[in-house]
PDB file of N, CA and C in Angstrom:
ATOM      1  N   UNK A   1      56.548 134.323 -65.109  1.00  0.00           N
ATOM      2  CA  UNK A   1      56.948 135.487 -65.873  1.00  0.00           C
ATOM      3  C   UNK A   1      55.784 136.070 -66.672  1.00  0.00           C
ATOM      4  N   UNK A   2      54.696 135.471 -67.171  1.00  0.00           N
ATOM      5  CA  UNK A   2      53.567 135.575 -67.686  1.00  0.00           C
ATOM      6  C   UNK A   2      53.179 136.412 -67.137  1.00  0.00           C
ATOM      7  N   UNK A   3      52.557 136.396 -65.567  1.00  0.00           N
ATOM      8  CA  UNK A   3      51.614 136.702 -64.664  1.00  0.00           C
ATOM      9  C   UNK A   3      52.902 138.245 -64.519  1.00  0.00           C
ATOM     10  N   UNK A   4      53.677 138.501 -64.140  1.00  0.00           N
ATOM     11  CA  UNK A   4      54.571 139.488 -63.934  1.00  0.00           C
ATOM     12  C   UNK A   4      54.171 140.560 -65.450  1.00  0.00           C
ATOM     13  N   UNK A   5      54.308 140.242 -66.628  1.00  0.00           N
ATOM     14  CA  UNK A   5      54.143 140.696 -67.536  1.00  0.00           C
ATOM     15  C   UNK A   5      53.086 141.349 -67.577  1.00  0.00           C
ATOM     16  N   UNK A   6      51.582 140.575 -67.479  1.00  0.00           N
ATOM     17  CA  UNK A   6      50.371 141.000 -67.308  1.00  0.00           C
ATOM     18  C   UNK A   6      49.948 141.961 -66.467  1.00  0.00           C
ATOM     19  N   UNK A   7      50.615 141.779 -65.518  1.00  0.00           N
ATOM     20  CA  UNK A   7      50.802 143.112 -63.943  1.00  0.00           C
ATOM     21  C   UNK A   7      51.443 143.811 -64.278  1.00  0.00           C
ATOM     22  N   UNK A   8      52.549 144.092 -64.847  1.00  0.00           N
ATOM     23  CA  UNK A   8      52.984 145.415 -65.612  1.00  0.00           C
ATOM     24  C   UNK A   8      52.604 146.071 -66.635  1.00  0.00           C
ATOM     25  N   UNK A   9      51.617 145.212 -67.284  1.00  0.00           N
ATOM     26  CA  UNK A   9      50.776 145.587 -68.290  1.00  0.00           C
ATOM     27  C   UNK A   9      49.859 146.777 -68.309  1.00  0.00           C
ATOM     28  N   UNK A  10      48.943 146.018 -67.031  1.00  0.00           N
ATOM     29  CA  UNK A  10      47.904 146.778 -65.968  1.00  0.00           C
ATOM     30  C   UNK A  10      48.154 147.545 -65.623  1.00  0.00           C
ATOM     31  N   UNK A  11      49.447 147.536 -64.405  1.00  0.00           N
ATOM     32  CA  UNK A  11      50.014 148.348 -63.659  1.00  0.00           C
ATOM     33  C   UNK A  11      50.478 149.741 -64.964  1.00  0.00           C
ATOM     34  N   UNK A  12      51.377 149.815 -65.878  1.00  0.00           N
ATOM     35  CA  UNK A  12      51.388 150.615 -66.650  1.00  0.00           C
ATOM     36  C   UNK A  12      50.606 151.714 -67.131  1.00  0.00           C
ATOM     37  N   UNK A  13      48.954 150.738 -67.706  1.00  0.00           N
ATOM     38  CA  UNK A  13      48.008 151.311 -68.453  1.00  0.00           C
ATOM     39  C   UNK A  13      47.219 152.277 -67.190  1.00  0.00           C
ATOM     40  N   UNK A  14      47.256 151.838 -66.220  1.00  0.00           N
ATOM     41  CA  UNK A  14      46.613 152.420 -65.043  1.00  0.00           C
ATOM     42  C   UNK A  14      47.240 153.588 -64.473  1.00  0.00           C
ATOM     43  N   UNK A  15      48.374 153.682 -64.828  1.00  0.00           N
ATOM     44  CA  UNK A  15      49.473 154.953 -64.285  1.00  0.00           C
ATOM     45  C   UNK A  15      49.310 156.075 -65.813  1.00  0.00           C
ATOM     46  N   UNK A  16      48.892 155.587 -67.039  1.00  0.00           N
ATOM     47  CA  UNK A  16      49.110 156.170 -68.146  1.00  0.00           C
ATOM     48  C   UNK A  16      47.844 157.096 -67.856  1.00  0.00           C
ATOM     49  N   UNK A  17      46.852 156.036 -67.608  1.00  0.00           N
ATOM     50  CA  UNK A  17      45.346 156.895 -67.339  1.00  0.00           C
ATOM     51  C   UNK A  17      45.220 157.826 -65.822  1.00  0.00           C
ATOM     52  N   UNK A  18      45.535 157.391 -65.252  1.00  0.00           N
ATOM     53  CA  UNK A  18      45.809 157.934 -64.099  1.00  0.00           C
ATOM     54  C   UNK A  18      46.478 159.604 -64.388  1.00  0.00           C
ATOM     55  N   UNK A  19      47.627 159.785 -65.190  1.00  0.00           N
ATOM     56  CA  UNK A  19      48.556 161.034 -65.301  1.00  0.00           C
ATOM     57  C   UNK A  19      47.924 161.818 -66.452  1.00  0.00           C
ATOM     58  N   UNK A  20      47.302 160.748 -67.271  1.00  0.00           N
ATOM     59  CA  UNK A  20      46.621 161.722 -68.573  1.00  0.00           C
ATOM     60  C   UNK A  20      45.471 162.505 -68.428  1.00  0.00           C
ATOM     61  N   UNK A  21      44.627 161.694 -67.177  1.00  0.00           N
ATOM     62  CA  UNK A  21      43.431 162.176 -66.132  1.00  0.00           C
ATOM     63  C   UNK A  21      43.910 163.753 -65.302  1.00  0.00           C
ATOM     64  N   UNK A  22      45.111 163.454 -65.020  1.00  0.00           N
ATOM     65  CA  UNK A  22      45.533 164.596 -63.851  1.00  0.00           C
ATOM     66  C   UNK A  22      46.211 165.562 -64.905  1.00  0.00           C
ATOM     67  N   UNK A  23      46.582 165.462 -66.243  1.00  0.00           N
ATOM     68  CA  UNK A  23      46.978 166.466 -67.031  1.00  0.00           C
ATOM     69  C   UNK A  23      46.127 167.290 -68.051  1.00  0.00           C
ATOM     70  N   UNK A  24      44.827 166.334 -67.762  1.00  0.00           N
ATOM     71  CA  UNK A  24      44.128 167.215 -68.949  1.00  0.00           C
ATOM     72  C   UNK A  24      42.608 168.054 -67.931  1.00  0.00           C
ATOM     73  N   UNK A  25      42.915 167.552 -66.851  1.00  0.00           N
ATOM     74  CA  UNK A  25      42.279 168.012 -65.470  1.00  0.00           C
ATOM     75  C   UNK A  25      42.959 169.637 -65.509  1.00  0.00           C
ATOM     76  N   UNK A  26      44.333 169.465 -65.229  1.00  0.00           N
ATOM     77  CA  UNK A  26      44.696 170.404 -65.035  1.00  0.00           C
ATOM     78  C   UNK A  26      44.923 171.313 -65.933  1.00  0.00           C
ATOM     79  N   UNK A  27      44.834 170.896 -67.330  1.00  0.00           N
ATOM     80  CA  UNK A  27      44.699 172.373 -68.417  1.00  0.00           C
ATOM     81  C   UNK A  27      43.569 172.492 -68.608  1.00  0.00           C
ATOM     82  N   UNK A  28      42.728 171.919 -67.994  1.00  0.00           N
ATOM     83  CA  UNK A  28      40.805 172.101 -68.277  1.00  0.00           C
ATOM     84  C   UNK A  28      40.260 171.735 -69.472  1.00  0.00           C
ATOM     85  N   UNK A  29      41.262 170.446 -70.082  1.00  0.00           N
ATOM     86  CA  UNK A  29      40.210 169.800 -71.120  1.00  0.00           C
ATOM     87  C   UNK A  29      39.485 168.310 -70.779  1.00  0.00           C
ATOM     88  N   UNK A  30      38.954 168.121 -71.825  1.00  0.00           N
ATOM     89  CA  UNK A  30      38.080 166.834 -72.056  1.00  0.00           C
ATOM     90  C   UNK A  30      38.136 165.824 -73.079  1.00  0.00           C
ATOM     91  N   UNK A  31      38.271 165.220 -73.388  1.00  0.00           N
ATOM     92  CA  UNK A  31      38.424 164.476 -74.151  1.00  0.00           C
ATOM     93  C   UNK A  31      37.419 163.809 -74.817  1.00  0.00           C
ATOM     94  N   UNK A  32      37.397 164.307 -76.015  1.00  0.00           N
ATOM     95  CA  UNK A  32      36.161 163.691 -76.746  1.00  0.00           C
ATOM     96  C   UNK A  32      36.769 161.774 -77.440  1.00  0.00           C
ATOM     97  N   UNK A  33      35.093 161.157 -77.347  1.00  0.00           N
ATOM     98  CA  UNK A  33      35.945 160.036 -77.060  1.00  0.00           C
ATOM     99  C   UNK A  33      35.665 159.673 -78.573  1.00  0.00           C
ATOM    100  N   UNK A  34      34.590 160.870 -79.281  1.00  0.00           N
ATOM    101  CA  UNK A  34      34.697 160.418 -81.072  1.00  0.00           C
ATOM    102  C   UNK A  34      36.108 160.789 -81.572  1.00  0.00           C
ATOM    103  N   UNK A  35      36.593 161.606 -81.040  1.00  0.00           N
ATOM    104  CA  UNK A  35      37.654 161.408 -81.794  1.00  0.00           C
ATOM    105  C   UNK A  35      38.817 160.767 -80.821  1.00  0.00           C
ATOM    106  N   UNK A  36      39.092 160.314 -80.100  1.00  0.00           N
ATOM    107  CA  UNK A  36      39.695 159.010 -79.572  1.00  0.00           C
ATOM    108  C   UNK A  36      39.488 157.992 -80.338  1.00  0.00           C
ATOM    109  N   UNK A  37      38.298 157.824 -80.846  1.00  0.00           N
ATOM    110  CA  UNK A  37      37.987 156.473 -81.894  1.00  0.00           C
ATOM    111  C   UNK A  37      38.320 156.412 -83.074  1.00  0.00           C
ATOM    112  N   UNK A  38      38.588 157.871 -83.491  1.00  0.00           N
ATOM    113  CA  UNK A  38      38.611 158.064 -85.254  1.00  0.00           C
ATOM    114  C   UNK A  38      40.446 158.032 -85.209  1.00  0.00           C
ATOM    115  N   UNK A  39      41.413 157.990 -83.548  1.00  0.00           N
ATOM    116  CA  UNK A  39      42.337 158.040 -83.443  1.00  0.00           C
ATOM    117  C   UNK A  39      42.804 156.684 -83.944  1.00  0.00           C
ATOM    118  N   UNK A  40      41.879 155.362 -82.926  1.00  0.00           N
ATOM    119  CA  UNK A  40      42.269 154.106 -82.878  1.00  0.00           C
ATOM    120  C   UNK A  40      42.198 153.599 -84.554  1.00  0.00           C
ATOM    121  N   UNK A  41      40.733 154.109 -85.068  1.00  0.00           N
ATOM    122  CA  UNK A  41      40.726 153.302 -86.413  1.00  0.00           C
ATOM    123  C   UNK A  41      41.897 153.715 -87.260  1.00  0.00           C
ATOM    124  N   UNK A  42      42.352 154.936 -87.481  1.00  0.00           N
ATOM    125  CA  UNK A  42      43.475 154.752 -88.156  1.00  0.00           C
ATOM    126  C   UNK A  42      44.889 154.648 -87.878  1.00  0.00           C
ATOM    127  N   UNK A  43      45.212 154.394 -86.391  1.00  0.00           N
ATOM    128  CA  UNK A  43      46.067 153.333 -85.685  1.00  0.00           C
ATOM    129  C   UNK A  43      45.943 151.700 -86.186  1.00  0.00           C
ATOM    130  N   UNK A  44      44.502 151.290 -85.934  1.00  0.00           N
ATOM    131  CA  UNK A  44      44.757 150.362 -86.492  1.00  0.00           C
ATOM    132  C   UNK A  44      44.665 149.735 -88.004  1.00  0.00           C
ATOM    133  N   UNK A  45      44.404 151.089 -88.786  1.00  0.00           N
ATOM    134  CA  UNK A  45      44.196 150.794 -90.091  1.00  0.00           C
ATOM    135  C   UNK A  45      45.968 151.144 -90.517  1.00  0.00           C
ATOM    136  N   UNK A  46      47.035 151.655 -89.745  1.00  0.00           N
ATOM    137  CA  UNK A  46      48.464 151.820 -89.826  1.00  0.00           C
ATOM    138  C   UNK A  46      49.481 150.106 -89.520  1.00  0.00           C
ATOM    139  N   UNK A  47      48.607 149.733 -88.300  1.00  0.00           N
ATOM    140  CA  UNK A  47      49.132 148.649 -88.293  1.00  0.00           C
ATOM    141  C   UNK A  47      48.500 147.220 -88.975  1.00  0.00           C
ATOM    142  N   UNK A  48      47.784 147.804 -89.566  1.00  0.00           N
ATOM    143  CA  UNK A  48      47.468 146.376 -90.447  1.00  0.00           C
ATOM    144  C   UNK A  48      47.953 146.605 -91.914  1.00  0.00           C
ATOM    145  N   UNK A  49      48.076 147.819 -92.613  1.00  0.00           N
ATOM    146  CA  UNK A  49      49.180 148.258 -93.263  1.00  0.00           C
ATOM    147  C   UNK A  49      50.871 147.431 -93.112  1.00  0.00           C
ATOM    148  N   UNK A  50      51.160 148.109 -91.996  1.00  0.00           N
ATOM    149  CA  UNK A  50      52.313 147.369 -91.394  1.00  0.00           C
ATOM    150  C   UNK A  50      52.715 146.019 -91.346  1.00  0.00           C
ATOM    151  N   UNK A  51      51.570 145.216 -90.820  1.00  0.00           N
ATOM    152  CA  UNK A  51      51.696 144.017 -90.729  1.00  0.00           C
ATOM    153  C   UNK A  51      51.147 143.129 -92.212  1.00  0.00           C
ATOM    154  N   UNK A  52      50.647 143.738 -93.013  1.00  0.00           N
ATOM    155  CA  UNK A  52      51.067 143.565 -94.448  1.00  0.00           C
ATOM    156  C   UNK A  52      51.865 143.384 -95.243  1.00  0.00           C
ATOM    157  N   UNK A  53      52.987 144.764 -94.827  1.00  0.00           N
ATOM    158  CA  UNK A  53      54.217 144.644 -95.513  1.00  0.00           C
ATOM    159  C   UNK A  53      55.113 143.836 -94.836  1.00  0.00           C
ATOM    160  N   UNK A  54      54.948 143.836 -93.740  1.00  0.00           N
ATOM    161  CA  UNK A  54      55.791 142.649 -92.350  1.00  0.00           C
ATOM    162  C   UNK A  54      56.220 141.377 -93.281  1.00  0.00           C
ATOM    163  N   UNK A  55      54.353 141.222 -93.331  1.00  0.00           N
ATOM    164  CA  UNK A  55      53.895 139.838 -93.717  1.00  0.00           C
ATOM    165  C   UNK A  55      54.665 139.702 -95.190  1.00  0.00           C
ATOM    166  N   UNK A  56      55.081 140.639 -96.380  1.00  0.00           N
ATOM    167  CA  UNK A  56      55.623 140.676 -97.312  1.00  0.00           C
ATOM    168  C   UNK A  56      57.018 140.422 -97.543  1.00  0.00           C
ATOM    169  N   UNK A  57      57.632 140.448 -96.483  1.00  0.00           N
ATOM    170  CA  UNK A  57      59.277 140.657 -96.072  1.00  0.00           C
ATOM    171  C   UNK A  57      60.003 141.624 -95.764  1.00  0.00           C
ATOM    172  N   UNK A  58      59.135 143.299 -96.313  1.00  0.00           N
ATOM    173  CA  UNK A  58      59.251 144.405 -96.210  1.00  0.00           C
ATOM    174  C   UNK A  58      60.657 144.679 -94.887  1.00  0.00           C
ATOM    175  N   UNK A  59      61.637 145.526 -95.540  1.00  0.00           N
ATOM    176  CA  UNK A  59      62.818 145.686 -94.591  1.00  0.00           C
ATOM    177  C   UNK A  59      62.137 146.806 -93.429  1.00  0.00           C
ATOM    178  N   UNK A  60      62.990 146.664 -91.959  1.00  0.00           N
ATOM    179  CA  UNK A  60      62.600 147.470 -90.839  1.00  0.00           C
ATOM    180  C   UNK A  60      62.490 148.915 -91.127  1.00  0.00           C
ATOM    181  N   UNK A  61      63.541 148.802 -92.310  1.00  0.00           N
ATOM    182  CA  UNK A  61      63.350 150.554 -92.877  1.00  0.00           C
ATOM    183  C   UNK A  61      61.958 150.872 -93.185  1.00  0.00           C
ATOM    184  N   UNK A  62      61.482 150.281 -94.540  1.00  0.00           N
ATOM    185  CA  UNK A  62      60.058 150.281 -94.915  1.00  0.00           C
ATOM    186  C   UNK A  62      58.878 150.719 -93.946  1.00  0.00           C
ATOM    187  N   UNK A  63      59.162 149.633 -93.169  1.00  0.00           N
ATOM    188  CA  UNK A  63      57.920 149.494 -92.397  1.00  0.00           C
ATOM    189  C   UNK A  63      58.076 150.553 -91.132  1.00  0.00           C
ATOM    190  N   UNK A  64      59.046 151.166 -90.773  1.00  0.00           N
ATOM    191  CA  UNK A  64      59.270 152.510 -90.178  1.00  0.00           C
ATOM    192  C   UNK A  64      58.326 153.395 -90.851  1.00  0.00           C
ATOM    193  N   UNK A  65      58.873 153.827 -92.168  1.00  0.00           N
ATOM    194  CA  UNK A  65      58.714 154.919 -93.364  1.00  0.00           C
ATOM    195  C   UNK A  65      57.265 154.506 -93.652  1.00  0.00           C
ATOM    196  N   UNK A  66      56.442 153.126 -93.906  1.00  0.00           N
ATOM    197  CA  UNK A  66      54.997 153.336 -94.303  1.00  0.00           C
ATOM    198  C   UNK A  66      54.184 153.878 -92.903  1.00  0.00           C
ATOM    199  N   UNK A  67      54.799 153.136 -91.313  1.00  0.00           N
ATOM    200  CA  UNK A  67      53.929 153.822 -90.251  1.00  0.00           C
ATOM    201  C   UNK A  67      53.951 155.262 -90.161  1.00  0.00           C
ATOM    202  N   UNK A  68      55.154 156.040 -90.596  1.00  0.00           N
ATOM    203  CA  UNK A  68      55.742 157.500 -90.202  1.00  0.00           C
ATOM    204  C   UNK A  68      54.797 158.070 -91.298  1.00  0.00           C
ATOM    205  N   UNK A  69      54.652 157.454 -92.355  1.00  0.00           N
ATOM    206  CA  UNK A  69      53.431 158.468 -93.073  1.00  0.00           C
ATOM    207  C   UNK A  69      52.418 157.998 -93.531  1.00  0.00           C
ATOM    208  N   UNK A  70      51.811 156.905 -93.389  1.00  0.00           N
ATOM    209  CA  UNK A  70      50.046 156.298 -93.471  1.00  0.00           C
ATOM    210  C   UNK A  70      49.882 156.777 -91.943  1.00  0.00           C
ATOM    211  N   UNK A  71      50.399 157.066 -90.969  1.00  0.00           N
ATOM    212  CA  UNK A  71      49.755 157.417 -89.755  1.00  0.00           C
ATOM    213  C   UNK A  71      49.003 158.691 -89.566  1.00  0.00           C
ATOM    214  N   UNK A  72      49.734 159.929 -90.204  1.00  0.00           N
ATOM    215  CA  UNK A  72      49.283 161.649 -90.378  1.00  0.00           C
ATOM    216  C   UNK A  72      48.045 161.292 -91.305  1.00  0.00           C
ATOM    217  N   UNK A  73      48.467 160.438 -92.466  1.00  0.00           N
ATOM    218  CA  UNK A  73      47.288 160.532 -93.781  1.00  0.00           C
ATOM    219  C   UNK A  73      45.941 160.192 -93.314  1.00  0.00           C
ATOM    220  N   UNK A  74      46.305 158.852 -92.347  1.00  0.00           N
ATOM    221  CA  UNK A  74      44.801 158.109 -91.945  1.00  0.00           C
ATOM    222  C   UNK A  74      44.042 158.549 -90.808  1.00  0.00           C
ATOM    223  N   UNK A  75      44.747 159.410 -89.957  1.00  0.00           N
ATOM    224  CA  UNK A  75      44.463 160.512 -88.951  1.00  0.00           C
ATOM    225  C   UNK A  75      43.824 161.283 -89.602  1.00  0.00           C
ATOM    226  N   UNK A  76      43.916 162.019 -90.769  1.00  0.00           N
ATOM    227  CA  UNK A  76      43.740 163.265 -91.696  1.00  0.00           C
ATOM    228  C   UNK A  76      42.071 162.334 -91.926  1.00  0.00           C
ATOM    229  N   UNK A  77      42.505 161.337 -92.606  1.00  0.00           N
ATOM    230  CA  UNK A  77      41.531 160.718 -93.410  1.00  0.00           C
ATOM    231  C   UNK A  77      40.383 160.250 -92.703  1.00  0.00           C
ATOM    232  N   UNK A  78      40.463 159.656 -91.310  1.00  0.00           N
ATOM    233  CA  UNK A  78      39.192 160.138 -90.279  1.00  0.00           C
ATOM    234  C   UNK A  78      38.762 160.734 -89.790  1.00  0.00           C
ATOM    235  N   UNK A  79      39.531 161.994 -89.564  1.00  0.00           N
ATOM    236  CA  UNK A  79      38.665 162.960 -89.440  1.00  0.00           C
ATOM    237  C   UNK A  79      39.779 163.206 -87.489  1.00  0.00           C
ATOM    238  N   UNK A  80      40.328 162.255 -87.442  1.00  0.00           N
ATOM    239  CA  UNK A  80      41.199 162.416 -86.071  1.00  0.00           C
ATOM    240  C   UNK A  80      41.958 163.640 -85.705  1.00  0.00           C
ATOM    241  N   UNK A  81      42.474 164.438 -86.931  1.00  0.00           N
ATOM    242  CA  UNK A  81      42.879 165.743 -86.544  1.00  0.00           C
ATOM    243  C   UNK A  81      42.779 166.352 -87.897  1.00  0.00           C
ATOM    244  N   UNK A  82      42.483 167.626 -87.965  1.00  0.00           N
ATOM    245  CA  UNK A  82      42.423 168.558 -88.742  1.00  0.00           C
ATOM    246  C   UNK A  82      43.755 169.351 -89.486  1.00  0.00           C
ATOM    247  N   UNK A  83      43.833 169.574 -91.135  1.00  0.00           N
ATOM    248  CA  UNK A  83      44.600 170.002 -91.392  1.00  0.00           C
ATOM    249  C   UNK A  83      45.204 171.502 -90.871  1.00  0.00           C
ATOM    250  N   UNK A  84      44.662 172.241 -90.460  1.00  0.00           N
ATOM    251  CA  UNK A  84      44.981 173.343 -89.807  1.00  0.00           C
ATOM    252  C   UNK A  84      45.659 173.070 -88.465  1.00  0.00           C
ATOM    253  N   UNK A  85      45.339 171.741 -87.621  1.00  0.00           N
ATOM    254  CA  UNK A  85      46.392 171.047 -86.834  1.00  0.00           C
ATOM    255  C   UNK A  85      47.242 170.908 -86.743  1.00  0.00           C
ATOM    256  N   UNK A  86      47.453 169.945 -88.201  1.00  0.00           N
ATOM    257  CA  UNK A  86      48.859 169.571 -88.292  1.00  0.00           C
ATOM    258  C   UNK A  86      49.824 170.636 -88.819  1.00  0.00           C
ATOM    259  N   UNK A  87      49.321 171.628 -89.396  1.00  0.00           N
ATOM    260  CA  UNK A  87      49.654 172.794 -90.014  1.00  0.00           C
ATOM    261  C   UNK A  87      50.355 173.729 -88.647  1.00  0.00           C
ATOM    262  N   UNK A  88      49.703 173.596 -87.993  1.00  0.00           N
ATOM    263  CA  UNK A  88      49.770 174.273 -86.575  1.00  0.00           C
ATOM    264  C   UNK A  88      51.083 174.003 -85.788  1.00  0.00           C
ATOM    265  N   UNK A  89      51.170 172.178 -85.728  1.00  0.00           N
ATOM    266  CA  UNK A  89      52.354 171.079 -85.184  1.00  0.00           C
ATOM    267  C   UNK A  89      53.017 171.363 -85.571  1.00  0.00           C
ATOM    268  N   UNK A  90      53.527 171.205 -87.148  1.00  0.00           N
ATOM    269  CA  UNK A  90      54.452 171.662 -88.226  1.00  0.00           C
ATOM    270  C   UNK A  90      54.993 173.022 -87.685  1.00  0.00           C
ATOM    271  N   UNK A  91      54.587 174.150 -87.758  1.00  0.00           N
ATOM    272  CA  UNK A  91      54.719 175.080 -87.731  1.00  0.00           C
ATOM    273  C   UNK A  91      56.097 175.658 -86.198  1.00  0.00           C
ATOM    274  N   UNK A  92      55.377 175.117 -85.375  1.00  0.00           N
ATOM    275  CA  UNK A  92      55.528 175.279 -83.797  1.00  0.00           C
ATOM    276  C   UNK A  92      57.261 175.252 -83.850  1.00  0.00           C
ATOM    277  N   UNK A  93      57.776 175.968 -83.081  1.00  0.00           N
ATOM    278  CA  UNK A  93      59.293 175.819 -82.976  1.00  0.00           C
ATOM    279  C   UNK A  93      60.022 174.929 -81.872  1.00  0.00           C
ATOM    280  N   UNK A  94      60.640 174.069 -81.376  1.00  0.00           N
ATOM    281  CA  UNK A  94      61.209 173.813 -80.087  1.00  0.00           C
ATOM    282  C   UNK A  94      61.766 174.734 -79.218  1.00  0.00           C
ATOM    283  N   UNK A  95      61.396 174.679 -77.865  1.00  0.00           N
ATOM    284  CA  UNK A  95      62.161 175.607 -77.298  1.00  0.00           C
ATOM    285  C   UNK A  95      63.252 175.418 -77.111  1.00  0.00           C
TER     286      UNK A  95
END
């Protein structure tokens, strides 16, 4: 079951890159990979947050509510997306 896990792991991450390759192909962007990085550090500066309060006893509510907003702040705070961005996101209506 290990080995099954690990192959869906792969298998997954390889279909993720694979479609994100063929979607940003096809609107003609690129992906800068500094800010891919300034994405991860405050991903993982969210989940070590998280696993702080985890580690505290912090209820599932909490630890919802600190990822749902240390995630925009620490994005903001590296530089991962711009306030006129999120301003932008915000803004946007559903169709």
């Amino acid at each position: 079951f290990l080995a099954a896990a690990w192959v869906t792991l792969l298998t997954e991450a390889l279909v993720m890159g694979l479609a994100g390759r063929a979607v940003l192909s096809a609107l003609g962007l690129r992906p800068r990979l500094g800010r891919i990085a300034r994405a991860v550090v405050a991903a993982t500066a969210m989940g070590a947050l998280v696993g702080a309060l985890r580690g505290a006893g912090a209820p599932i509510g909490l630890l919802m509510a600190a990822a749902a907003v240390s995630y925009p702040l620490l994005a903001l705070i590296a530089g991962a997306v711009s306030l006129s961005e999120l301003r932008s996101l915000m803004a946007r209506q559903a169709p």
